[in-house]
Protein backbone atom coordinates (compact mmCIF):
# COMPACT_ATOMS: atom_id res chain seq x y z
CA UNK A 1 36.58 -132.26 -3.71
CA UNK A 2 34.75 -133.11 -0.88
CA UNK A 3 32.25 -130.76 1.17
CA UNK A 4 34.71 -129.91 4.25
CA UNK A 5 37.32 -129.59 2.36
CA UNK A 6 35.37 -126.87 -0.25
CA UNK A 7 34.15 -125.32 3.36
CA UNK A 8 37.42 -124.58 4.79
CA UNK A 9 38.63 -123.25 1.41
CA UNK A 10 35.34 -120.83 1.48
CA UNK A 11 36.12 -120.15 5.33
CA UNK A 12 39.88 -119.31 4.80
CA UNK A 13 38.99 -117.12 1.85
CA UNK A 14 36.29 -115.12 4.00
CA UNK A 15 39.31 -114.63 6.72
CA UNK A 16 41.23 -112.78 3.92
CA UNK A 17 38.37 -110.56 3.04
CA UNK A 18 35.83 -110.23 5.56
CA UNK A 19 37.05 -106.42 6.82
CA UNK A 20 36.36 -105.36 2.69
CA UNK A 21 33.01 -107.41 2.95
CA UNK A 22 31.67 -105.14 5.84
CA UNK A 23 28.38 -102.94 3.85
CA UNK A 24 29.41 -100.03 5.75
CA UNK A 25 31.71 -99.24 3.77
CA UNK A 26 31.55 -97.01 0.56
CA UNK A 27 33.29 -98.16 -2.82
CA UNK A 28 36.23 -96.18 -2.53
CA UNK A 29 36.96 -97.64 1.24
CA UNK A 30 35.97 -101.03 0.05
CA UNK A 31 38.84 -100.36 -2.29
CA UNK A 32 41.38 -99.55 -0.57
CA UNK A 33 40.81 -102.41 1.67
CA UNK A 34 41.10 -104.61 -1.13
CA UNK A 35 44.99 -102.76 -1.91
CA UNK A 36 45.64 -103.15 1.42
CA UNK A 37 44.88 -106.68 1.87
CA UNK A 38 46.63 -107.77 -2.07
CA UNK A 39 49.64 -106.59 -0.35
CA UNK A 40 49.66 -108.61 2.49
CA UNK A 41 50.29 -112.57 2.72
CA UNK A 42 48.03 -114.85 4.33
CA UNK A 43 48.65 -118.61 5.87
CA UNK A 44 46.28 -121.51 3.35
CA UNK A 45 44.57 -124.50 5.08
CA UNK A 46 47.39 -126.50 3.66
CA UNK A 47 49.84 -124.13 5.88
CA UNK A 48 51.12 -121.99 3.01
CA UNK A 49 51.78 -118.38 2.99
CA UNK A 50 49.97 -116.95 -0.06
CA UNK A 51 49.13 -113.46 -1.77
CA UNK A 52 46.38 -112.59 -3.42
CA UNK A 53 46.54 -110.05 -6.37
CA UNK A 54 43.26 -107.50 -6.25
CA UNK A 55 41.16 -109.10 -9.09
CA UNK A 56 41.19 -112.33 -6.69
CA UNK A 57 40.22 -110.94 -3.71
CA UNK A 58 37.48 -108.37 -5.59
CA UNK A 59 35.71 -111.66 -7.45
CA UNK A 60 35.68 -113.61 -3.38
CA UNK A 61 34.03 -110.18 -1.73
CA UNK A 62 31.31 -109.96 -4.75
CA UNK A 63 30.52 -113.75 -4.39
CA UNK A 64 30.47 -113.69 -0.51
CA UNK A 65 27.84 -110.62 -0.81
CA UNK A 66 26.18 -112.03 -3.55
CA UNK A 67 26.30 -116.05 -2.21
CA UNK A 68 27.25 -116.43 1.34
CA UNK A 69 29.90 -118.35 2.12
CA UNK A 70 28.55 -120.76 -0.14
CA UNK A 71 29.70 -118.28 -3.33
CA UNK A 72 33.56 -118.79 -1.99
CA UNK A 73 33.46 -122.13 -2.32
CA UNK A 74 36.12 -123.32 -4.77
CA UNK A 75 35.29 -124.37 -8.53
CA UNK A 76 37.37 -126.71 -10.95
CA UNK A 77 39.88 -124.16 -12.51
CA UNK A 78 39.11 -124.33 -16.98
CA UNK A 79 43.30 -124.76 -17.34
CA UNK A 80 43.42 -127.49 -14.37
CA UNK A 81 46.45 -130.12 -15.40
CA UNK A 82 48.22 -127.88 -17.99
CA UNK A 83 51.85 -128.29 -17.68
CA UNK A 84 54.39 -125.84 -15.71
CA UNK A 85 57.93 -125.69 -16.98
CA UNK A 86 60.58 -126.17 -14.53
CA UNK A 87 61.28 -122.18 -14.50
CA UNK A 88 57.61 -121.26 -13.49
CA UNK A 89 57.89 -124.03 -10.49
CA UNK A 90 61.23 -122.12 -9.50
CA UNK A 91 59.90 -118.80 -9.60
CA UNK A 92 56.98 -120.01 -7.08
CA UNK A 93 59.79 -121.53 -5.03
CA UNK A 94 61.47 -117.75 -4.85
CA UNK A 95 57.88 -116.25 -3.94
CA UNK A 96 56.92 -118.56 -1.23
CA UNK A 97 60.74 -117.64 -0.15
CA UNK A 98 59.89 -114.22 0.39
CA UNK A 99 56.34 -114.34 1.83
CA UNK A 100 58.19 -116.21 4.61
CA UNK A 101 62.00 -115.91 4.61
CA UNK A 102 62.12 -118.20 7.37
CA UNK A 103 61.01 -120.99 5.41
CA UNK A 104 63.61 -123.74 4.68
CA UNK A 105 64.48 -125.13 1.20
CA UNK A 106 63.13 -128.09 2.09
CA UNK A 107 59.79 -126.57 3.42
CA UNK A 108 59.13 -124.89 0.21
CA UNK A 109 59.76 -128.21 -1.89
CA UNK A 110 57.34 -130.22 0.03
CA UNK A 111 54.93 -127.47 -0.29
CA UNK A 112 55.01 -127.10 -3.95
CA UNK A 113 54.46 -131.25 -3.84
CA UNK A 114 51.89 -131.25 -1.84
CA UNK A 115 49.73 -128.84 -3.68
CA UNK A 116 50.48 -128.99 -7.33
CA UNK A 117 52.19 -132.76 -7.26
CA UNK A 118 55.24 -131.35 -8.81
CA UNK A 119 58.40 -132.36 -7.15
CA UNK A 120 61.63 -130.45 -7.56
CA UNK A 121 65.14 -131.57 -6.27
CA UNK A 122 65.88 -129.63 -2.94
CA UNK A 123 69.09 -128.81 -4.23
CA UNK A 124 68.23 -127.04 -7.36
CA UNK A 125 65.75 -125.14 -5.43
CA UNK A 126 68.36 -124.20 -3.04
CA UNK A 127 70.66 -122.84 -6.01
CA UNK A 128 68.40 -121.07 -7.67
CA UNK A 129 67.18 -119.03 -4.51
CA UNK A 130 70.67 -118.30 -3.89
CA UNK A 131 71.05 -117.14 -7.25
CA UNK A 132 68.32 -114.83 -6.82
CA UNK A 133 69.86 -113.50 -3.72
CA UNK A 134 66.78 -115.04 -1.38
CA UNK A 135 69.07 -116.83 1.25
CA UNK A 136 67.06 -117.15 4.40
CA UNK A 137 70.08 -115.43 6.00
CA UNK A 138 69.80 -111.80 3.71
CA UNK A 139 66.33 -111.72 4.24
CA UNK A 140 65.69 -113.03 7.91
CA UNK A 141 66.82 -109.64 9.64
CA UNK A 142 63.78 -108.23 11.52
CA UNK A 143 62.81 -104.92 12.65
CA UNK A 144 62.06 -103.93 16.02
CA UNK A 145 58.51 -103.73 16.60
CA UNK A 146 56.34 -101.20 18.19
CA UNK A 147 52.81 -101.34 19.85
CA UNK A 148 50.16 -99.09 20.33
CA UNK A 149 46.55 -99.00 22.13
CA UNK A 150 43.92 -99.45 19.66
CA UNK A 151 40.45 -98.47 20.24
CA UNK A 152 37.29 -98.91 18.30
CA UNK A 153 35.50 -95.76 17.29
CA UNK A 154 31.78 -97.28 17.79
CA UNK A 155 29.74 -100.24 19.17
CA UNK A 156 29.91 -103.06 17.55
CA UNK A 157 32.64 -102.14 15.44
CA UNK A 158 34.65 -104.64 17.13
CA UNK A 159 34.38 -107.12 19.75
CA UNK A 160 37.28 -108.60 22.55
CA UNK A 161 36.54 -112.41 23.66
CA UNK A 162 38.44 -113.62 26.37
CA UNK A 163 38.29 -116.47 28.74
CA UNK A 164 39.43 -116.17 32.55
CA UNK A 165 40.64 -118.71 35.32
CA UNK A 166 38.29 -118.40 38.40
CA UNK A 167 38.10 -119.77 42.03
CA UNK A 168 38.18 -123.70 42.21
CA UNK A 169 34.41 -125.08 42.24
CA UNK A 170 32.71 -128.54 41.81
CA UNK A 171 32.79 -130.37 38.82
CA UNK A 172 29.42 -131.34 38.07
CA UNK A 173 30.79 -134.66 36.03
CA UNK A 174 33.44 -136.02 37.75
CA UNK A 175 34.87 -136.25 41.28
CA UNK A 176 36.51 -133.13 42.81
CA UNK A 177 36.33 -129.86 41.82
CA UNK A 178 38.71 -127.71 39.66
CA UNK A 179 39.02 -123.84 38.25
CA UNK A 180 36.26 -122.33 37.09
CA UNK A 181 35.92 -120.42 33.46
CA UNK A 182 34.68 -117.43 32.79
CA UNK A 183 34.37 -116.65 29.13
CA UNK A 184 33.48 -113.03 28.59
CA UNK A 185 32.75 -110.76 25.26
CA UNK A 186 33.02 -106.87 25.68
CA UNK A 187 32.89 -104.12 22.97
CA UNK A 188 35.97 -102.17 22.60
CA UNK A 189 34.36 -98.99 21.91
CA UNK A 190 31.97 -98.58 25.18
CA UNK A 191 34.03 -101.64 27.32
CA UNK A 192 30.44 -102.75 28.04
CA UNK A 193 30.74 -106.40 29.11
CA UNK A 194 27.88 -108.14 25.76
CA UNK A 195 27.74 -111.32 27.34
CA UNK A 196 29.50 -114.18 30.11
CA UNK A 197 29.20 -117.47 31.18
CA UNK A 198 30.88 -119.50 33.70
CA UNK A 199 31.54 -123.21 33.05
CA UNK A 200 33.55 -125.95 34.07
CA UNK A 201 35.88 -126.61 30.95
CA UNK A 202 37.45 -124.49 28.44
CA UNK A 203 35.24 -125.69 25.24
CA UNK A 204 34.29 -124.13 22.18
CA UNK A 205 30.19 -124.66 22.85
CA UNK A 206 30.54 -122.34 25.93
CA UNK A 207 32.27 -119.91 23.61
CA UNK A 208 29.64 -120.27 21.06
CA UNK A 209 26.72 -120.17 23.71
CA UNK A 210 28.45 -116.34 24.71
CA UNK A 211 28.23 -115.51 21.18
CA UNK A 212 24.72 -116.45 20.45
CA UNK A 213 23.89 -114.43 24.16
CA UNK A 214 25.48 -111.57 23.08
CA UNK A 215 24.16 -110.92 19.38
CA UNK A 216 20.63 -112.10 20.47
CA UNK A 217 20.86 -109.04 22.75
CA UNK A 218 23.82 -106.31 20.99
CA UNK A 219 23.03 -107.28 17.30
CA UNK A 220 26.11 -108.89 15.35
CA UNK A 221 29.60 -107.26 15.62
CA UNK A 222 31.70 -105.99 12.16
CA UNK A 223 35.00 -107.66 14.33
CA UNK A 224 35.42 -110.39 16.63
CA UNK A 225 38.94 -110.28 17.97
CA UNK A 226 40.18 -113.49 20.44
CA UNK A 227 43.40 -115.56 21.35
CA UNK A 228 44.50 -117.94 19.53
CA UNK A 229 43.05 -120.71 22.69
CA UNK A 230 41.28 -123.96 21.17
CA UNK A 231 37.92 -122.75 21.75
CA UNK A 232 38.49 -120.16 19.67
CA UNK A 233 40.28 -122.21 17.12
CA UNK A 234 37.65 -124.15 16.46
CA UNK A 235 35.78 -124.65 13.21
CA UNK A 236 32.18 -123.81 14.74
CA UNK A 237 33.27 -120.40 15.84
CA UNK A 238 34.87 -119.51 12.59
CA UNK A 239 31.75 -120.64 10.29
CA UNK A 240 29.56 -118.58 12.43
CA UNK A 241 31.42 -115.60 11.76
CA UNK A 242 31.53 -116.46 8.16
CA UNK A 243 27.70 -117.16 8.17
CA UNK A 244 26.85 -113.98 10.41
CA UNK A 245 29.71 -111.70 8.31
CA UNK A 246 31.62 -111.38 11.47
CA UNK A 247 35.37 -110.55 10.91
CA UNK A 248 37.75 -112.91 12.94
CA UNK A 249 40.73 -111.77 14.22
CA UNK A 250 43.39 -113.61 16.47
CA UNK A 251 46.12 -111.47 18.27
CA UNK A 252 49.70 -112.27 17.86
CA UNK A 253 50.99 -115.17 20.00
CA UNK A 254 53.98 -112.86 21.99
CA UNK A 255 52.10 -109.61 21.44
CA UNK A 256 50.77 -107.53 24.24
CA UNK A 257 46.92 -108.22 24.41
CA UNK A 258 44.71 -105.47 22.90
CA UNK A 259 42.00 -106.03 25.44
CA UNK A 260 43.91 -104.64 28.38
């Protein structure tokens, strides 16, 4: 396995557990973080929805505070190429079905392909889900959702990065001018405006440089929460986090913004 492809793998896995990695907290909170989390379901780098059970995510938060993000790096597994039987491939089909009910047969075939180079016939999938009474259609109903005002309880605890569409100025690269930037980072607790730069373009080094700004002079945040913009999809920002222990967090494309 190559290098970036070991360092996403250690980057996704610190997503999952960076909010049990945070030293503040005692072994009994760290805990039931760790329940918490193994109950949830969490998008790969391949684009699969995946749980974790509690023994997984324990060993990643003692090698991440033992290692870095160097100790979540992945290692060959000892039972690598042992054979699956047909039933244990269709019993991963019917748990990737309900981590996502929305996913289509077909989805969850190509899927199991891609990452364990077993392929299964589409249609026997299909049966067997049906079978096990994991049609997209019984489990697709959703309930309404509600939304609240959250608010951080001390500085530092988290962070709210936004970026915002100013007057029109010159562009100091090409002809004519266009909106300016302003990318912004202000602490939830005190809603102290950290750091702020204005720029030209909508890149992730102006997001970084606000970052850097802001911990030189506040000290490094347990939470970093941002849109789900490119700069702030970009690998740079995410392996800082990982490297500083910052928590990333993205808000819900659709959901009302918690930084209003």
């Amino acid at each position: 396995m190559d290098h970036h492809r070991s360092e996403q793998i250690a980057l996704f896995r610190f997503s999952v557990v960076a909010e049990a990695t945070n030293p503040r907290l005692t072994p009994v909170e760290r805990g039931l973080v760790v329940r918490r989390l193994a109950a949830g379901s969490f998008e790969d780098v391949d684009g699969v929805t995946r749980c974790f059970s509690r023994a997984t995510l324990d060993r990643w938060v003692a090698a991440y505070r033992s290692k870095g993000l160097g100790g979540l790096e992945p290692h060959p597994r000892s039972d690598a190429g042992r054979p699956r039987d047909q039933g244990a491939w269709l019993a991963e089909a019917a748990r990737l079905r309900r981590e996502l009910p929305e996913r289509s047969s077909a989805a969850i075939v190509e899927a199991i392909g891609r990452i364990h180079k077993v392929w299964l016939s589409e249609r026997t999938v299909r049966a067997h889900l049906a079978r096990e009474g994991l049609s997209r259609a019984a489990l697709c109903s959703e309930p309404a959702k509600a939304f609240g005002r959250f608010q951080a309880q001390r500085p530092n605890e988290l962070w709210c990065g936004d970026v915002c569409h100013g007057p029109f100025v010159p562009h100091p690269r090409v002809a004519g001018s266009r909106r300016g930037r302003l990318f912004s980072l202000l602490d939830d607790h005190s809603r102290l405006i950290l750091a702020g730069r204005w720029g030209p373009e909508e890149n992730t080094r102006a997001g970084q440089d606000v970052l850097r700004a802001a911990v030189v002079h506040r000290g490094v945040p347990e939470a970093l929460l941002v849109d789900n913009g490119a700069p702030f999809r970009a690998h740079q920002l995410a392996r800082s986090c990982a490297v500083l222990g910052i928590r990333l967090v993205f808000a819900k494309p659709y959901a009302p913004p918690l930084t209003g």
